[in-house]
PDB file of N, CA and C in Angstrom:
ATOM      1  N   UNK A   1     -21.814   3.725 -19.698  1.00  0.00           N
ATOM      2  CA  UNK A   1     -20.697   4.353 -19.013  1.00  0.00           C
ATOM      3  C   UNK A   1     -19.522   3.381 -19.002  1.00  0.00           C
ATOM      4  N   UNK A   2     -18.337   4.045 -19.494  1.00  0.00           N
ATOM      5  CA  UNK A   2     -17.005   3.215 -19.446  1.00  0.00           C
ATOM      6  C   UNK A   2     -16.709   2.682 -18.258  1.00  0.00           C
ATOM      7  N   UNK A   3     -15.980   1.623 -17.302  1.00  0.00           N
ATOM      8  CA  UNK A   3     -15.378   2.064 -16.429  1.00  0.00           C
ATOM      9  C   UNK A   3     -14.354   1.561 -16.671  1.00  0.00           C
ATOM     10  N   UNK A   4     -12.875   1.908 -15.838  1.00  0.00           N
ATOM     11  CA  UNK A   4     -11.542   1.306 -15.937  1.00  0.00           C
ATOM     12  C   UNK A   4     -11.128   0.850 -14.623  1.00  0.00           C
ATOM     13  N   UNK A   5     -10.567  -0.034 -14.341  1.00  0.00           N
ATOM     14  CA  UNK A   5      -9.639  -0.522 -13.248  1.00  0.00           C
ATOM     15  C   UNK A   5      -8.194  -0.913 -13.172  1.00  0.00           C
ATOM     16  N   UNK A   6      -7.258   0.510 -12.497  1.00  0.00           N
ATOM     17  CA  UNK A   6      -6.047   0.479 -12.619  1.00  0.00           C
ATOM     18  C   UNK A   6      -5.454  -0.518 -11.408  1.00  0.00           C
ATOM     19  N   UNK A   7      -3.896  -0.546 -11.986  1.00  0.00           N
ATOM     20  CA  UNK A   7      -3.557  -1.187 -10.673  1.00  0.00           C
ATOM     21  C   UNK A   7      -2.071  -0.623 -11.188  1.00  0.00           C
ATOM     22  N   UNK A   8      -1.284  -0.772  -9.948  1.00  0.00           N
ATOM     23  CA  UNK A   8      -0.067  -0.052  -9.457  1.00  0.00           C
ATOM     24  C   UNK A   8       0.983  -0.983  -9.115  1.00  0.00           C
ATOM     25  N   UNK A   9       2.612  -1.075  -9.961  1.00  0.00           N
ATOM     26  CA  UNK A   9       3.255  -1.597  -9.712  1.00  0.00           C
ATOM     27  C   UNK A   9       4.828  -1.163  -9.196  1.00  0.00           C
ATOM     28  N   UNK A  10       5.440  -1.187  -8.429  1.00  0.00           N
ATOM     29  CA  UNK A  10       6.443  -0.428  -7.776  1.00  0.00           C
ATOM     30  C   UNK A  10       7.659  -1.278  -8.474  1.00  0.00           C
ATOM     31  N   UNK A  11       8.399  -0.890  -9.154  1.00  0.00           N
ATOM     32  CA  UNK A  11       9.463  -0.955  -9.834  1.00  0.00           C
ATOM     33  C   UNK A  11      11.113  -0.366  -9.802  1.00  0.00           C
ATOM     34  N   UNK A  12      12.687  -0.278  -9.601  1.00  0.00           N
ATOM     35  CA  UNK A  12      13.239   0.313  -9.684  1.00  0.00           C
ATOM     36  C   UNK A  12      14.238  -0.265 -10.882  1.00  0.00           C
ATOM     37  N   UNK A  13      14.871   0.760 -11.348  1.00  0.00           N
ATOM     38  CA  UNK A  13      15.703   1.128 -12.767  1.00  0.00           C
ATOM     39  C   UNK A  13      16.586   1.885 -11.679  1.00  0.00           C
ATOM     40  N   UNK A  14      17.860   1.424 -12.488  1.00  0.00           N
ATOM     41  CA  UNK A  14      19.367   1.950 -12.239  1.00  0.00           C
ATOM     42  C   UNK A  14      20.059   1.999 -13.697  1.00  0.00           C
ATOM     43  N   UNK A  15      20.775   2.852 -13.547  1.00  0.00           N
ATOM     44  CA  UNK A  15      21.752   3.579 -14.743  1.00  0.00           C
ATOM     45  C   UNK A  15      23.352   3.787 -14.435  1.00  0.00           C
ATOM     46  N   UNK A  16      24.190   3.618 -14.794  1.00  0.00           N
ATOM     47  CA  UNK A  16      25.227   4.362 -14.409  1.00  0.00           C
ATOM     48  C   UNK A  16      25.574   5.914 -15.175  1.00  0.00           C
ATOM     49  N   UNK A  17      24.021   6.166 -15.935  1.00  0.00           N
ATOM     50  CA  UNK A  17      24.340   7.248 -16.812  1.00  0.00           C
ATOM     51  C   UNK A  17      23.597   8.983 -15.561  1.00  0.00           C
ATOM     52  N   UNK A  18      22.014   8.735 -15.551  1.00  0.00           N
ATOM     53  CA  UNK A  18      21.682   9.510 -15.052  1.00  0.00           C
ATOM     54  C   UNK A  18      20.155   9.163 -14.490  1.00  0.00           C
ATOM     55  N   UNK A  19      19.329  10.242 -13.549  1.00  0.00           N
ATOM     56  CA  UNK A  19      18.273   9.679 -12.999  1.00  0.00           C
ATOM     57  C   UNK A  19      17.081   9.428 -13.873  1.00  0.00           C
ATOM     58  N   UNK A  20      17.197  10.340 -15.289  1.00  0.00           N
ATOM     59  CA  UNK A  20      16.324  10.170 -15.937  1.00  0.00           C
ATOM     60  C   UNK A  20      16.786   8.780 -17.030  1.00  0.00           C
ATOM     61  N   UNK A  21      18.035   8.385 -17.209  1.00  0.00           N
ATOM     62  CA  UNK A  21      18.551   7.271 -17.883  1.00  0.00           C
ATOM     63  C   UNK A  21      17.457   5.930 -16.900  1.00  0.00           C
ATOM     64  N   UNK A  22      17.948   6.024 -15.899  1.00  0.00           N
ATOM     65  CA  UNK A  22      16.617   5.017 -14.701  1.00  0.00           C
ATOM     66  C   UNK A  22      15.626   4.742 -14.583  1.00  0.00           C
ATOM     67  N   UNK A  23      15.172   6.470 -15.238  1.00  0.00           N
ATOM     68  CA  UNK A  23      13.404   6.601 -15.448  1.00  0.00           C
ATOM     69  C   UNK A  23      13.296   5.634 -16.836  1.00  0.00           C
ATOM     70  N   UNK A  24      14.116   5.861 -17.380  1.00  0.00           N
ATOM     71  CA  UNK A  24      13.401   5.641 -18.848  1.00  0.00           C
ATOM     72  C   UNK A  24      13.664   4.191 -19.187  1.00  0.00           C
ATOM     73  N   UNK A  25      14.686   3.261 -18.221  1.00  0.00           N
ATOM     74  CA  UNK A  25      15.251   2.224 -18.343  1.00  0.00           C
ATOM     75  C   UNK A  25      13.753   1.346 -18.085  1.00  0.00           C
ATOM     76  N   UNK A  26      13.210   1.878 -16.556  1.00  0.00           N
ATOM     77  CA  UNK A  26      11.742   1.187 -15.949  1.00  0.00           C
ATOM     78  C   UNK A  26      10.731   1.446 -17.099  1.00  0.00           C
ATOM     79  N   UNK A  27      10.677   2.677 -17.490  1.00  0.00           N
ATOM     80  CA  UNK A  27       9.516   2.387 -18.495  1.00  0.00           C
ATOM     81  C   UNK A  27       9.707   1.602 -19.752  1.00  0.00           C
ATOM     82  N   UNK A  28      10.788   1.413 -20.245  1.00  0.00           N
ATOM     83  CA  UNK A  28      10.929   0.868 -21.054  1.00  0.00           C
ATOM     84  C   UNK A  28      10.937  -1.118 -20.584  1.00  0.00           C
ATOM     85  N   UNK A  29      11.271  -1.389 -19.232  1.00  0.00           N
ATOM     86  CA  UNK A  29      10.598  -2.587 -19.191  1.00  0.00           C
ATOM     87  C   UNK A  29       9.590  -2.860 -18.938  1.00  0.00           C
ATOM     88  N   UNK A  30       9.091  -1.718 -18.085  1.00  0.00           N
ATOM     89  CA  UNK A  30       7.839  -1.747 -18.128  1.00  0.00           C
ATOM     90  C   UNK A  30       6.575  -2.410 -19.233  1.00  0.00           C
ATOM     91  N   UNK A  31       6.894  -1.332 -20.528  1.00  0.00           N
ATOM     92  CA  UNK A  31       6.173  -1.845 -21.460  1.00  0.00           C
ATOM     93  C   UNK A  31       6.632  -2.755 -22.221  1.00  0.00           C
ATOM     94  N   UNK A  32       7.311  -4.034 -22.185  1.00  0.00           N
ATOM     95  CA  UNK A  32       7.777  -5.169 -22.367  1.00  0.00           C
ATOM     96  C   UNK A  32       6.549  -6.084 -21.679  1.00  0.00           C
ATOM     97  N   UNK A  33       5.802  -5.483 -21.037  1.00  0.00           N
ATOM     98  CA  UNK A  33       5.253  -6.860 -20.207  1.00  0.00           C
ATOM     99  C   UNK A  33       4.256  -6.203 -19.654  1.00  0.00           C
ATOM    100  N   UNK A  34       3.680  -5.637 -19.818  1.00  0.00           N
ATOM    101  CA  UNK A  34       2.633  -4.626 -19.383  1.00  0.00           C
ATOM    102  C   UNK A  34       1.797  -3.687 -20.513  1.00  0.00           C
ATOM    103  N   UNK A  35       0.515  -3.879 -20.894  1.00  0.00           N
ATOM    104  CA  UNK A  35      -0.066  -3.125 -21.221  1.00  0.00           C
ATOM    105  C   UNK A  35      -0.983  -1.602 -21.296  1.00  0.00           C
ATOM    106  N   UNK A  36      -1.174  -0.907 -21.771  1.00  0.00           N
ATOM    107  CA  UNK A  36      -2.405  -0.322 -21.303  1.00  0.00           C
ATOM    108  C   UNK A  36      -1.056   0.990 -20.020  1.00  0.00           C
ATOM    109  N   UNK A  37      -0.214   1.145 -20.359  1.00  0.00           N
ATOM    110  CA  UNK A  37       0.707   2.249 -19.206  1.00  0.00           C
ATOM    111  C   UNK A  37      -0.042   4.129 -19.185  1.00  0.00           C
ATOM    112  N   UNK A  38       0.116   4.189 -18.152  1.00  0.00           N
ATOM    113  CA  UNK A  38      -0.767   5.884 -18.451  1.00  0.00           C
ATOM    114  C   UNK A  38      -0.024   6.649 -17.234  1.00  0.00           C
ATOM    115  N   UNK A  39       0.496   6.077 -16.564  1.00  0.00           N
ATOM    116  CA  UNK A  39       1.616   7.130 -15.576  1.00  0.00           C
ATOM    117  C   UNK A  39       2.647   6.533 -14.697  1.00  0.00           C
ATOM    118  N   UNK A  40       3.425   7.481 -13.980  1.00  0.00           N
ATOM    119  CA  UNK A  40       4.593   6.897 -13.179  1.00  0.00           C
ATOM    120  C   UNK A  40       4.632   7.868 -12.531  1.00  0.00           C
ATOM    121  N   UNK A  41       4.776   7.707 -11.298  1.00  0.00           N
ATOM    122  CA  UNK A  41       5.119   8.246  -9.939  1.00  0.00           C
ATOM    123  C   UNK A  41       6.187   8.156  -9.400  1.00  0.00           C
ATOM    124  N   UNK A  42       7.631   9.236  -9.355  1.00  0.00           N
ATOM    125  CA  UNK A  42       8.947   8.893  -9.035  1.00  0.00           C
ATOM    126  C   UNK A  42       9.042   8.812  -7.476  1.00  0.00           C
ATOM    127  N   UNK A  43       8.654   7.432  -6.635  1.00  0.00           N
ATOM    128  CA  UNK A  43       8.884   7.655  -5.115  1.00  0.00           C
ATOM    129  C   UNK A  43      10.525   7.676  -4.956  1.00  0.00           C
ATOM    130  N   UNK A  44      11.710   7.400  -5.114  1.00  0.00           N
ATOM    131  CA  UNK A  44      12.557   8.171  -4.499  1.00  0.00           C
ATOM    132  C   UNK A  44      13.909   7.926  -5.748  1.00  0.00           C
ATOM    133  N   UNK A  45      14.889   8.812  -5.396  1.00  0.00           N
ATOM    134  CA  UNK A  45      16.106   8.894  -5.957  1.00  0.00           C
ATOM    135  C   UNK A  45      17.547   8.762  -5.131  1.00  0.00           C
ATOM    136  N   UNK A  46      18.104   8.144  -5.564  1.00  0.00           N
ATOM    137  CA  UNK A  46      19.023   7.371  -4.789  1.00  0.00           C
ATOM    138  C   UNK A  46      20.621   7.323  -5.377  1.00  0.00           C
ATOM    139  N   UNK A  47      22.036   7.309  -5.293  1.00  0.00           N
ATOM    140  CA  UNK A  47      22.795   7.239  -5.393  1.00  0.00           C
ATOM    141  C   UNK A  47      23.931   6.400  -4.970  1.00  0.00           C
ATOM    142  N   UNK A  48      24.235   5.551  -5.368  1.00  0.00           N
ATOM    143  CA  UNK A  48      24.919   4.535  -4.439  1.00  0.00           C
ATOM    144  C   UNK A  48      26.554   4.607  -5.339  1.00  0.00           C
ATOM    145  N   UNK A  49      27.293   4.729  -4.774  1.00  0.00           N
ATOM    146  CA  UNK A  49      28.799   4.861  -4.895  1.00  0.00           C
ATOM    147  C   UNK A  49      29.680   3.858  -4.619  1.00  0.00           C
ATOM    148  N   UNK A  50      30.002   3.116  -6.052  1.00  0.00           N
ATOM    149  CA  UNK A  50      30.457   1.576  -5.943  1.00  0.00           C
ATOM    150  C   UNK A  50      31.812   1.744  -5.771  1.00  0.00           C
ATOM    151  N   UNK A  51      33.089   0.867  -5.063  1.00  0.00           N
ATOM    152  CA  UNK A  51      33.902   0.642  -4.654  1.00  0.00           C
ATOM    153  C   UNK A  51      35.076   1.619  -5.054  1.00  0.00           C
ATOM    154  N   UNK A  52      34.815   1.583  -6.670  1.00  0.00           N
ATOM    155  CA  UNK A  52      35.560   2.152  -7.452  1.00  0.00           C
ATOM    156  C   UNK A  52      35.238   3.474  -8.483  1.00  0.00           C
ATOM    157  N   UNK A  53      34.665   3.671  -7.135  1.00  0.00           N
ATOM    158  CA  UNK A  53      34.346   5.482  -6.941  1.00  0.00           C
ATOM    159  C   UNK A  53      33.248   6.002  -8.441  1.00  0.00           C
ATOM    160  N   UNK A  54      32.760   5.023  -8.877  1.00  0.00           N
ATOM    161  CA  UNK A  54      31.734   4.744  -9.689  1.00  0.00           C
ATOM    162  C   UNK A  54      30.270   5.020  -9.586  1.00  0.00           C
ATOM    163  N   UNK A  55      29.180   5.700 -10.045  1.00  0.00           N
ATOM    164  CA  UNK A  55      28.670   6.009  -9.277  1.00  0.00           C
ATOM    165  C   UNK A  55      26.629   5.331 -10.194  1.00  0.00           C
ATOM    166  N   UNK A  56      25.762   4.741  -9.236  1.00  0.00           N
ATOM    167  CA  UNK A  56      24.771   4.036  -9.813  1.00  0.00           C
ATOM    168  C   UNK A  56      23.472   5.081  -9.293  1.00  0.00           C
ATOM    169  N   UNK A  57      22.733   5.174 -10.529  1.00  0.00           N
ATOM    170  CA  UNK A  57      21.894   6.226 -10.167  1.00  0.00           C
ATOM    171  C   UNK A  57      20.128   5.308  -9.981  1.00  0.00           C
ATOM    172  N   UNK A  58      19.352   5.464  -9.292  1.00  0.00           N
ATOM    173  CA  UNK A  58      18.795   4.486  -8.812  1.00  0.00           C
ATOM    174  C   UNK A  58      17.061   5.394  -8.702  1.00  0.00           C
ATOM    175  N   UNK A  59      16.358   4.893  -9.017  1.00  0.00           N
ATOM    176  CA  UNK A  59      14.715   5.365  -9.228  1.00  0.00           C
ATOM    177  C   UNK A  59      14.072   4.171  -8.977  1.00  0.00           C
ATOM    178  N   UNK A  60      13.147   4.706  -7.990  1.00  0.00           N
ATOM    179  CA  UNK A  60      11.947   3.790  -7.516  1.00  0.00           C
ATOM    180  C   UNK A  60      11.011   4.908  -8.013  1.00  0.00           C
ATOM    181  N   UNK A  61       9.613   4.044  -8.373  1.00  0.00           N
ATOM    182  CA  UNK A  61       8.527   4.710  -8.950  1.00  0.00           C
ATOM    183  C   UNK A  61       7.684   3.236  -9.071  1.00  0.00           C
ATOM    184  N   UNK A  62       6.282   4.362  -9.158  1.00  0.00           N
ATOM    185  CA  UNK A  62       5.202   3.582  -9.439  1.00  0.00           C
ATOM    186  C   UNK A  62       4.689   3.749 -10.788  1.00  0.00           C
ATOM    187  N   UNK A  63       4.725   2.437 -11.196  1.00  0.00           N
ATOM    188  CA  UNK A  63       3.939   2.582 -12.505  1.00  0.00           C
ATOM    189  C   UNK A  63       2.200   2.309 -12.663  1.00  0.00           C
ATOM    190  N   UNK A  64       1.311   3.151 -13.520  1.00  0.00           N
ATOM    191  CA  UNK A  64       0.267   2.738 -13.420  1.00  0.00           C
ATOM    192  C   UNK A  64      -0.342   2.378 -14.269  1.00  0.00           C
ATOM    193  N   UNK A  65      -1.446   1.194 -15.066  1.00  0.00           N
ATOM    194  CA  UNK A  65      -1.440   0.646 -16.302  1.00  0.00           C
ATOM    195  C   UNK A  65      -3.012  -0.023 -16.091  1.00  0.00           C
ATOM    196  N   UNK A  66      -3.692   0.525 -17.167  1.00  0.00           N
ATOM    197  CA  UNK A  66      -5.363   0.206 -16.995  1.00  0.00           C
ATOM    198  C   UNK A  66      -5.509  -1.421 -17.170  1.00  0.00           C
ATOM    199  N   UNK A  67      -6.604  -1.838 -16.107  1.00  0.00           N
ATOM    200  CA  UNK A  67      -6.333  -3.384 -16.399  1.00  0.00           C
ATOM    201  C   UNK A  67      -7.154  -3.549 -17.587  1.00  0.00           C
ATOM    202  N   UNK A  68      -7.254  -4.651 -18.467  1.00  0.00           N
ATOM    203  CA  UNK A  68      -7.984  -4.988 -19.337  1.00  0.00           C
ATOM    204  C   UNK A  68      -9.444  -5.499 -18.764  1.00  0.00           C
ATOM    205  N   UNK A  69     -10.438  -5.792 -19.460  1.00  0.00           N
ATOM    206  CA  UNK A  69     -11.584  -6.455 -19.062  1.00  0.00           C
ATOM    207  C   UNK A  69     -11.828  -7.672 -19.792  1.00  0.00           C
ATOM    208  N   UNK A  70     -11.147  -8.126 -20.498  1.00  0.00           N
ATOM    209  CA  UNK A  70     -11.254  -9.582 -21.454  1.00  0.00           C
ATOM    210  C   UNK A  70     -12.286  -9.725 -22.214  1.00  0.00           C
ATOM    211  N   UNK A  71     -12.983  -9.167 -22.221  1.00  0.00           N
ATOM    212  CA  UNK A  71     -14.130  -8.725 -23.580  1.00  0.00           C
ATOM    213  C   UNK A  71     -13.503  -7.900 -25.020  1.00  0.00           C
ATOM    214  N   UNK A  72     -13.932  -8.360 -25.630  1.00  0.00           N
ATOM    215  CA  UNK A  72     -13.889  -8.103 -27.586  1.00  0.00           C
ATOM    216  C   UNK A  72     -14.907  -6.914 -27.808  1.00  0.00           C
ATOM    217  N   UNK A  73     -13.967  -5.837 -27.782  1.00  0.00           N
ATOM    218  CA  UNK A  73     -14.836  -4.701 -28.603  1.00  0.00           C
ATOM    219  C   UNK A  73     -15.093  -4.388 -29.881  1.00  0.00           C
TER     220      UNK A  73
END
């Protein structure tokens, strides 16, 4: 029997383009430095409106990514 052991990392991505520009910004560092990715959980969306009426689009999420077991298959 296989088993796997995930673990969960809370991450946020900002865009000045859009919320899914944010999403895709985190996953994409995500897998820079992280192996093994199999989901994301968007905990919140956010908007923050810079001085000059500019506007930053903002995603928190969880990413989730199987740990390895350090054995040679």
């Amino acid at each position: 029997m296989i088993m796997s052991v995930a673990k969960v990392v809370e991450l946020i991505g900002s865009s000045s383009k859009s919320f899914d520009d944010a999403t895709n910004q985190i996953i994409s560092r995500a897998n820079k430095t992280l192996r093994n990715l199999t989901g994301l959980e968007i905990i919140s969306q956010k908007i923050k409106i810079n001085s000059n009426k500019s506007l930053e689009y903002r995603v928190k999420a969880k990413v989730l990514f199987i740990i390895e077991d350090g054995q040679k298959k």
